[in-house]
Protein backbone atom coordinates (compact mmCIF):
# COMPACT_ATOMS: atom_id res chain seq x y z
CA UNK A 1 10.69 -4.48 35.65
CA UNK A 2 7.80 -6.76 35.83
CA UNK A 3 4.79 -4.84 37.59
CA UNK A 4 2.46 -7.62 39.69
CA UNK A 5 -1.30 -7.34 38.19
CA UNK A 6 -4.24 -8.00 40.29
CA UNK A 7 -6.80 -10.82 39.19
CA UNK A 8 -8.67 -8.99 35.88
CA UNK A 9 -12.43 -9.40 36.56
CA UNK A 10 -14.57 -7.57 33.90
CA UNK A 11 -16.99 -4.73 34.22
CA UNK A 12 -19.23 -5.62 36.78
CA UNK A 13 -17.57 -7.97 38.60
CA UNK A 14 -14.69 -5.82 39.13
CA UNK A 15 -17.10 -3.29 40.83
CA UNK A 16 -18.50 -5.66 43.13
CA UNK A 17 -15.43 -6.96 43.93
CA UNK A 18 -14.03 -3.34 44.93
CA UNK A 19 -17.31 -3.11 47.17
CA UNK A 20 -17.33 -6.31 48.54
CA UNK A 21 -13.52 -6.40 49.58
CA UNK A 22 -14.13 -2.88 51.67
CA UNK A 23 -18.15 -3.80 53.20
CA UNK A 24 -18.30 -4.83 56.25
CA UNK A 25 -19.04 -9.66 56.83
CA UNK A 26 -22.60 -8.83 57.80
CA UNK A 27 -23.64 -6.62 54.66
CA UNK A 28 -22.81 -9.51 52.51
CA UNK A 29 -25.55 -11.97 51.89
CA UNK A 30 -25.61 -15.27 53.85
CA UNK A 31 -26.16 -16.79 49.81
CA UNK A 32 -22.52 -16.20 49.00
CA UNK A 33 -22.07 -18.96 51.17
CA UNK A 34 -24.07 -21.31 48.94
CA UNK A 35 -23.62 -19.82 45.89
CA UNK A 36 -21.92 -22.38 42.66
CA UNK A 37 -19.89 -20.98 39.22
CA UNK A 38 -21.39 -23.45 36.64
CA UNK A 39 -17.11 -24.01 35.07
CA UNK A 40 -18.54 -23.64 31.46
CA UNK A 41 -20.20 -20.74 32.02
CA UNK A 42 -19.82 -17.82 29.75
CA UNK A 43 -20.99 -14.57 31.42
CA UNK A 44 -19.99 -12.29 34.34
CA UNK A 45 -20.66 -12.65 38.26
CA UNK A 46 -23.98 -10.88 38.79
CA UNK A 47 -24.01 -10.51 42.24
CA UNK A 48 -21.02 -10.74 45.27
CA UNK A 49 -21.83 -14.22 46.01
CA UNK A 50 -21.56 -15.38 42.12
CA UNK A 51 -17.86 -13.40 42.11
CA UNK A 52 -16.92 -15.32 45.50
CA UNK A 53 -17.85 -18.35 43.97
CA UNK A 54 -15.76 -17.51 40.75
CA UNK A 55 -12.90 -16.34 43.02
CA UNK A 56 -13.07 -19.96 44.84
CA UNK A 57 -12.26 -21.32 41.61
CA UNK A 58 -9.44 -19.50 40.29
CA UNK A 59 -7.66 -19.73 43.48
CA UNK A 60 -8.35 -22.99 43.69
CA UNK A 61 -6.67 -23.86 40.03
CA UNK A 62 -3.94 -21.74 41.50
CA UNK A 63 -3.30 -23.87 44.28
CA UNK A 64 -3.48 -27.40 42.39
CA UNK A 65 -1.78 -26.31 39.46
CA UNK A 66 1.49 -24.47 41.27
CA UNK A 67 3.44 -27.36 41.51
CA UNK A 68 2.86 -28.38 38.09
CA UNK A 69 3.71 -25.33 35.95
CA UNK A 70 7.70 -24.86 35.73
CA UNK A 71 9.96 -22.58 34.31
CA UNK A 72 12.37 -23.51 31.40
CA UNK A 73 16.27 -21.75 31.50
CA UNK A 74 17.50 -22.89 27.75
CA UNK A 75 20.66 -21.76 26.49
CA UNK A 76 20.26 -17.82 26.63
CA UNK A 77 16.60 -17.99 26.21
CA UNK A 78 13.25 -18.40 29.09
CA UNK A 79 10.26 -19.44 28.78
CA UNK A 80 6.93 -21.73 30.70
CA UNK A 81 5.87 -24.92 30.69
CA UNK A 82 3.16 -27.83 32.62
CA UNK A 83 4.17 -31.08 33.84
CA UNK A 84 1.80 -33.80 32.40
CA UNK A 85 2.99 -36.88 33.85
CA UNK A 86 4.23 -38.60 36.73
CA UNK A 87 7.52 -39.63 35.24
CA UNK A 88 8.37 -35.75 33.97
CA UNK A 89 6.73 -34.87 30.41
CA UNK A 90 6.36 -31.30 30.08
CA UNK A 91 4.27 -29.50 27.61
CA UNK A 92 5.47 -25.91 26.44
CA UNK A 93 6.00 -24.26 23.05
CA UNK A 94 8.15 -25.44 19.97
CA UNK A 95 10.06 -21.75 20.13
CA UNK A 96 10.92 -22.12 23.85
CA UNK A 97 12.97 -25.30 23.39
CA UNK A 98 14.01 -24.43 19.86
CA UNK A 99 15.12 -28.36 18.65
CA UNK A 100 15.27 -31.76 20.18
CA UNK A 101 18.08 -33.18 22.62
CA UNK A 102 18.77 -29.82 23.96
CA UNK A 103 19.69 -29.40 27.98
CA UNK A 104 17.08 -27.27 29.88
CA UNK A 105 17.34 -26.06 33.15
CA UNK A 106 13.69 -26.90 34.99
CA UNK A 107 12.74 -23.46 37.79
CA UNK A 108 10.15 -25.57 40.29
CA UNK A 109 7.25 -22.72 41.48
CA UNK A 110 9.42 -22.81 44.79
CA UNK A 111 12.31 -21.84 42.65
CA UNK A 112 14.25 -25.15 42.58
CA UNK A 113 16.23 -25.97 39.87
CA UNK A 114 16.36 -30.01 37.98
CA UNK A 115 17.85 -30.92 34.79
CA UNK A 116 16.05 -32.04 31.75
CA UNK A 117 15.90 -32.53 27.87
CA UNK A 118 14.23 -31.03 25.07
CA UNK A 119 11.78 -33.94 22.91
CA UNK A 120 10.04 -33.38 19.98
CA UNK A 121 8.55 -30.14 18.71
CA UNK A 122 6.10 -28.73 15.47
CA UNK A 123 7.16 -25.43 14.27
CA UNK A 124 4.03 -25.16 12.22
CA UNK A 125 1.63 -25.57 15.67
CA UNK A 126 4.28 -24.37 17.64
CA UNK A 127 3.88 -27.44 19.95
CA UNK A 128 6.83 -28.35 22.25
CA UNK A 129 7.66 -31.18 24.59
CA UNK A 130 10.53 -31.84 27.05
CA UNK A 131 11.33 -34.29 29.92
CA UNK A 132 12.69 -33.70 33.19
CA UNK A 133 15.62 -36.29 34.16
CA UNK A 134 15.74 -35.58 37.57
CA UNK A 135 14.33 -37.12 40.67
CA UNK A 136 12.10 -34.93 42.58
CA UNK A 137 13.85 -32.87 45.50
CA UNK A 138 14.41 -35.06 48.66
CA UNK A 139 12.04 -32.03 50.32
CA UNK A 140 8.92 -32.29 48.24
CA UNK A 141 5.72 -32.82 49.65
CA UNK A 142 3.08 -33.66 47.02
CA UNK A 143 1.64 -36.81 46.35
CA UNK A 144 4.11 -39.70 45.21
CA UNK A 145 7.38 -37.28 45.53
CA UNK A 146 9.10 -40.04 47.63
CA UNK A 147 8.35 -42.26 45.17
CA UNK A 148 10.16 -40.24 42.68
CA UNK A 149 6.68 -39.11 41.11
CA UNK A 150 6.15 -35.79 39.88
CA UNK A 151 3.07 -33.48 40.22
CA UNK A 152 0.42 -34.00 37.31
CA UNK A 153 -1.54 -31.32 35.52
CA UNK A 154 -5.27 -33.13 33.97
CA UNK A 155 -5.12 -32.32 30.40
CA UNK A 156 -8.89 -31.65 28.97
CA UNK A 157 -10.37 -31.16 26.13
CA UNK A 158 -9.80 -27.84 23.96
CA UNK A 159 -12.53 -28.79 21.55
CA UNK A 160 -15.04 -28.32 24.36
CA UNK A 161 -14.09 -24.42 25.00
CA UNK A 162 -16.78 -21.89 24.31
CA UNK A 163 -16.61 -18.37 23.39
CA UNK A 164 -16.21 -16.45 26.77
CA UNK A 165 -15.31 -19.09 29.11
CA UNK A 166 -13.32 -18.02 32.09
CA UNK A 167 -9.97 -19.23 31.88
CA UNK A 168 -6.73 -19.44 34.21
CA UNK A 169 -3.56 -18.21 32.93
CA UNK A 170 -0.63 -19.58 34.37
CA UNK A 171 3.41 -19.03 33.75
CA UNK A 172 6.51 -16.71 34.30
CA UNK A 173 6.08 -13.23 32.79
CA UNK A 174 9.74 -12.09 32.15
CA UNK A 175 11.23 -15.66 32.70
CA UNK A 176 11.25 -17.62 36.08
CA UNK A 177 12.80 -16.11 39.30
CA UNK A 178 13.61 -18.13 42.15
CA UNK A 179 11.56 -15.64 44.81
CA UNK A 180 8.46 -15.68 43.00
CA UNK A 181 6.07 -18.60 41.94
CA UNK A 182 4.36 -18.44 38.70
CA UNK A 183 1.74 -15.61 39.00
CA UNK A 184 -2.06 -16.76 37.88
CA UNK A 185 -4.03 -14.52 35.84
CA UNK A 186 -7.85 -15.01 34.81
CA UNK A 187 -9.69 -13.85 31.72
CA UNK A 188 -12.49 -15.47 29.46
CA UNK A 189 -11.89 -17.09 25.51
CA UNK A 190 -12.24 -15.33 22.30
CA UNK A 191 -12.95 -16.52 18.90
CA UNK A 192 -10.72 -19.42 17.91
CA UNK A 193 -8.09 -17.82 15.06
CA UNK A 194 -5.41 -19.96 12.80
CA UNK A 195 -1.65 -19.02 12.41
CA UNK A 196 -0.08 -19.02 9.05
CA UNK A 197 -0.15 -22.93 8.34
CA UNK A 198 -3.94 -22.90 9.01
CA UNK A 199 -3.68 -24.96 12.52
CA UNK A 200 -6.04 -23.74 15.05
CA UNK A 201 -5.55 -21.67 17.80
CA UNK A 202 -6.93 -20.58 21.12
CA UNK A 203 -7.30 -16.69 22.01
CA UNK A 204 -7.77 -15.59 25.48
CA UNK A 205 -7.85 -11.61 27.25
CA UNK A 206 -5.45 -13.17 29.77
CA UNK A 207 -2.88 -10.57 30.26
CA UNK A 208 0.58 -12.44 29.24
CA UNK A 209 4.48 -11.25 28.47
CA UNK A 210 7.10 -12.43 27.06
CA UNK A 211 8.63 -15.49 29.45
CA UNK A 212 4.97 -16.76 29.59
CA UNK A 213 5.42 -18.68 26.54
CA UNK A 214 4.91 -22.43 27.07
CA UNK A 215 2.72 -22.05 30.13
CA UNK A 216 -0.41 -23.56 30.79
CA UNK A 217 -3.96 -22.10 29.67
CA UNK A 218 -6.61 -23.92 32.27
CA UNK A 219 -10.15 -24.15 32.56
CA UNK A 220 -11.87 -23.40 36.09
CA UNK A 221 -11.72 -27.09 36.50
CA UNK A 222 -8.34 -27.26 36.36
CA UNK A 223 -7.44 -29.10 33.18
CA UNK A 224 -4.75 -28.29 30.81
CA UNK A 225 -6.58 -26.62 27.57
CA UNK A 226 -3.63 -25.03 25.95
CA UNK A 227 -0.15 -23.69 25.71
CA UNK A 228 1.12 -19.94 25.19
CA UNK A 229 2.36 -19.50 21.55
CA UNK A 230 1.85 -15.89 20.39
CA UNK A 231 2.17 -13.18 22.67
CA UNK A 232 1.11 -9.85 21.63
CA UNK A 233 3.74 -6.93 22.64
CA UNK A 234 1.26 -4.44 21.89
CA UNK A 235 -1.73 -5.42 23.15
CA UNK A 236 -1.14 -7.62 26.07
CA UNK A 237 -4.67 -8.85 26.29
CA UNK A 238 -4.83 -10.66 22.65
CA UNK A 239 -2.64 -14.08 23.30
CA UNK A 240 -2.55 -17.13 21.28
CA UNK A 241 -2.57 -20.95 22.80
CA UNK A 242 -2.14 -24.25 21.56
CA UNK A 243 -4.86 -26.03 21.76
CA UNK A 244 -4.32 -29.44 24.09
CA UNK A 245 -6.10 -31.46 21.18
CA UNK A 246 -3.02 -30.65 19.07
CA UNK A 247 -0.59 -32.12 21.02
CA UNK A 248 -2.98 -35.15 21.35
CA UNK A 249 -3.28 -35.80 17.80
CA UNK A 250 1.29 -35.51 17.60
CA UNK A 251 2.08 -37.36 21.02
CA UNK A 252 4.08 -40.50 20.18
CA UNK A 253 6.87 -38.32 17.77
CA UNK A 254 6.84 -35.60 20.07
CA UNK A 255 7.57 -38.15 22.88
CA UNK A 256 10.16 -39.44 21.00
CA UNK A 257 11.54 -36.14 19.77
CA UNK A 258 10.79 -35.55 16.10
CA UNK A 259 10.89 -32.55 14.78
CA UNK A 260 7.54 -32.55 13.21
CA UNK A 261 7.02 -30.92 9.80
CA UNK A 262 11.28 -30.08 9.69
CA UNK A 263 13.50 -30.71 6.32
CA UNK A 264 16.38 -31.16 7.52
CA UNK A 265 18.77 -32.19 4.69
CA UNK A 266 20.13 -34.79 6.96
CA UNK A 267 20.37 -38.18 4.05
CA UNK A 268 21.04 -41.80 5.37
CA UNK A 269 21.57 -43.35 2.02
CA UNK A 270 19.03 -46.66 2.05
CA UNK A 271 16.16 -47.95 0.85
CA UNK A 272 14.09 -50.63 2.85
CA UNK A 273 12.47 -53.40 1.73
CA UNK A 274 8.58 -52.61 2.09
CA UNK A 275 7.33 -56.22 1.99
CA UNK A 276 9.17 -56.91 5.43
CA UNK A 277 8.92 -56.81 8.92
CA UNK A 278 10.49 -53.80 10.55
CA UNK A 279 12.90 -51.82 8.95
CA UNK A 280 14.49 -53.74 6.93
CA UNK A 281 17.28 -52.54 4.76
CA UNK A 282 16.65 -53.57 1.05
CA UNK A 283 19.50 -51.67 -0.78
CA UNK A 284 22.39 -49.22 0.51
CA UNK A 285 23.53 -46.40 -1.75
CA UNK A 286 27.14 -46.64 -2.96
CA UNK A 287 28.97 -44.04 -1.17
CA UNK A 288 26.32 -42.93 1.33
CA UNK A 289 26.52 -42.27 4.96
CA UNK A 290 25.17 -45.87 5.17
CA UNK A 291 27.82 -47.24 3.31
CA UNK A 292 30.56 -45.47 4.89
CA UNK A 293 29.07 -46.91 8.45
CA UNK A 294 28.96 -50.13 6.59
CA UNK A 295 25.30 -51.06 7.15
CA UNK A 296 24.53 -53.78 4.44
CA UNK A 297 21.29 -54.67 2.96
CA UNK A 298 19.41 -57.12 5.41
CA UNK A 299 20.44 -55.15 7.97
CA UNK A 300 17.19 -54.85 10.43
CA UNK A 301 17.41 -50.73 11.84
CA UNK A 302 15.81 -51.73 16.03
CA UNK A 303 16.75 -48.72 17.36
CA UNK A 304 17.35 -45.18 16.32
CA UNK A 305 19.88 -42.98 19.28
CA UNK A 306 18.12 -45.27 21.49
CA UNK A 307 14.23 -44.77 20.34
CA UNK A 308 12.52 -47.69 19.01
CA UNK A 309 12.04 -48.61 15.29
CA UNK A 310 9.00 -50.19 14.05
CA UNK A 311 8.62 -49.08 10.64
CA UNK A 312 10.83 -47.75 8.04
CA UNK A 313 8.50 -44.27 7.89
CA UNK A 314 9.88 -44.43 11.89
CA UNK A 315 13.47 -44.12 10.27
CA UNK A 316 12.57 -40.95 8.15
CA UNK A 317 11.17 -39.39 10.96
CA UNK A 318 12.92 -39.40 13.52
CA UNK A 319 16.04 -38.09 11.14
CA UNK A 320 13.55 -34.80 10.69
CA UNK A 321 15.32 -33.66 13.91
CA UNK A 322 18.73 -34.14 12.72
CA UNK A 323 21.62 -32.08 10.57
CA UNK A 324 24.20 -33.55 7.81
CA UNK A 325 27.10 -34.13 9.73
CA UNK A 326 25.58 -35.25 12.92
CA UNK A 327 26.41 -38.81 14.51
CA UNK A 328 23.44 -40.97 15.35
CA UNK A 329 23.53 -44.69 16.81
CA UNK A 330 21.93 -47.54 15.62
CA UNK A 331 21.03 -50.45 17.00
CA UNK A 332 20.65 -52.91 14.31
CA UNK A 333 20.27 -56.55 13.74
CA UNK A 334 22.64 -58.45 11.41
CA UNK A 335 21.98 -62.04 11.10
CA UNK A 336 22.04 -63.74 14.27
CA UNK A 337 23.75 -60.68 15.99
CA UNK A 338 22.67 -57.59 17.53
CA UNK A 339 25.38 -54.39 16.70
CA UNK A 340 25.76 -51.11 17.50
CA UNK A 341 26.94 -49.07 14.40
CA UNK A 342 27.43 -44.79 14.53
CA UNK A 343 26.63 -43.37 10.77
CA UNK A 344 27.50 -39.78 10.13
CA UNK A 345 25.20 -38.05 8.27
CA UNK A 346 25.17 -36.99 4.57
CA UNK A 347 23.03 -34.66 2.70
CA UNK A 348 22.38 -31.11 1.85
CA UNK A 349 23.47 -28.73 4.58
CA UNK A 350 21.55 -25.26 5.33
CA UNK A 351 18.76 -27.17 4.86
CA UNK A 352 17.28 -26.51 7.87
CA UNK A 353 14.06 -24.95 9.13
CA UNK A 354 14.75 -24.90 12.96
CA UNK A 355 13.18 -21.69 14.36
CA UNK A 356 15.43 -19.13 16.34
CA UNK A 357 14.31 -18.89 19.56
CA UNK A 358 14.54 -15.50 21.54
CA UNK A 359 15.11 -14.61 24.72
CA UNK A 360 12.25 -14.44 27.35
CA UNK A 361 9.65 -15.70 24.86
């Protein structure tokens, strides 16, 4: 059973928020009503007009960034994520979708389910991304829905955090439930920390459980600074995020669904000539997958299950995300001709370093 927490204000500023919610409108200053929270700032309300104005804030991420944070339903497992653009890019973790290509079931804050699709993901960062296939509901009333937009989250700039900073948690503590929006829960940055492949991560006090993972971290101005990745069971206020930078730096492959970092065995059996344009196929090995599909050198790879090919390195990666034994299209060029040819996969199988992903994480 998932118990609802109250906003977490520290020391002081809980206090004065206990007195101020109980005193009477006239025994609180007329300055509250004039009073700013500087969104960078790194200490604690110091009087009940600085905690309104801090209160303003959060509730006011709350409100523009409901519609934006979703719920994920994949396979067995839940989990959090952020819509980033107006055509249905959501950001969550690597261990929420587990691989690429997988359905996900989408849980709207007003509990409305949409269909999507996993994209790329980096185990090492624990970075995620996914895409949501379906037009908005015929009943949805933010800017652009009857245009078949969807609701945008800002994404800022993680490099710019400072020790302290207040912070909005957002997400779906226990996985998403159709009779509760995504709860919001404040709490200030710690020192930055680094998992076991040395990539940088955020730490926050926010108070998060498992089903949060994927969800947005924002800043009191509303912009996207990270993504839950490691929630502590034991002590709930010690959480690691993704930094938004991260995902900056990996966008194009994880838009077109690589599985960054990932051996996966998977073996085409070609080499491509290096001197031309695209990816050109210099040489095919005798008895490879690529010979079996009967792809012949000259053969210019244009597409990859759909994705565009530019380079031959575009080739290698994109295969990161797949097994031997899978089936992936190509679109090639042959000549004067444009084919489609299906090559089964070769290569060494167990090979791969896909994470398992657990339920409500």
């Amino acid at each position: 059973m998932i118990r609802k927490r109250p906003l977490r204000l520290a020391g002081f500023a809980l206090a004065v928020f206990l007195v101020a919610a109980s005193a009477p409108a006239a025994d609180i200053p007329k300055i509250a009503d004039r009073a700013k929270w500087d969104t960078s700032r790194i200490t604690s309300p110091e009087s009940v007009a600085e905690l309104k104005a801090l209160q303003f804030l959060v509730k006011e991420v709350n409100k523009q960034s409901l519609p934006t944070t979703v719920g994920l339903l994949v396979g067995n497992g839940a989990g959090s994520g952020v819509i980033v653009s107006d055509d249905g890019l959501v950001l969550t973790a690597a261990h929420v979708v587990g691989k690429p290509r997988q359905s996900i079931i989408f849980v709207l804050s007003d509990g409305t389910f949409v269909k999507g699709e996993s994209l790329g993901i980096n185990t090492a960062a624990d970075s995620g991304m996914a895409r949501i296939t379906e037009a908005p509901p015929k009943n949805a009333t933010w800017p652009g829905a009857k245009e078949g937009k969807w609701p945008v989250a800002e994404m800022g700039k993680s490099a710019e955090l400072k020790l302290k900073q207040w912070v909005v948690a957002m997400g779906h503590p226990g996985g998403p439930k159709q009779d509760r929006p995504p709860p919001v829960r404040t709490g200030r940055m710690g020192s930055p920390t680094s998992n076991t492949n040395k990539s940088p991560l955020l730490q926050t006090d926010c108070i998060l459980v498992g089903g949060d993972s994927g969800g947005p971290l924002f800043d009191l101005a509303g912009k996207v600074i990270g993504i839950h990745s490691q929630i502590n069971p034991f002590f709930l206020e010690a959480n690691m995020h993704v930094p938004v930078d991260r995902f900056r730096t990996e966008w194009d492959r994880l838009v077109r669904g690589d599985s960054i970092g990932r051996v996966s065995g998977a073996i085409l059996g070609v080499k491509f000539d290096d001197a031309a344009k695209g990816a050109t196929i210099a040489e095919v090995v005798e008895d490879s997958a690529a010979a079996k599909a009967d792809l012949a050198a000259g053969d210019v790879i244009l597409k990859l299950h759909g994705t565009l090919v530019k380079t031959p390195s575009d080739v290698t990666e994109m295969l990161s995300s797949y097994d031997p034994d899978d089936k992936v299209k190509f679109l090639i060029r042959r000549g004067d001709e444009t084919l489609g040819i299906e090559v089964k996969l070769g290569g060494v199988k167990n090979a791969s370093t896909r994470p398992r992903r657990n339920q409500n994480n």
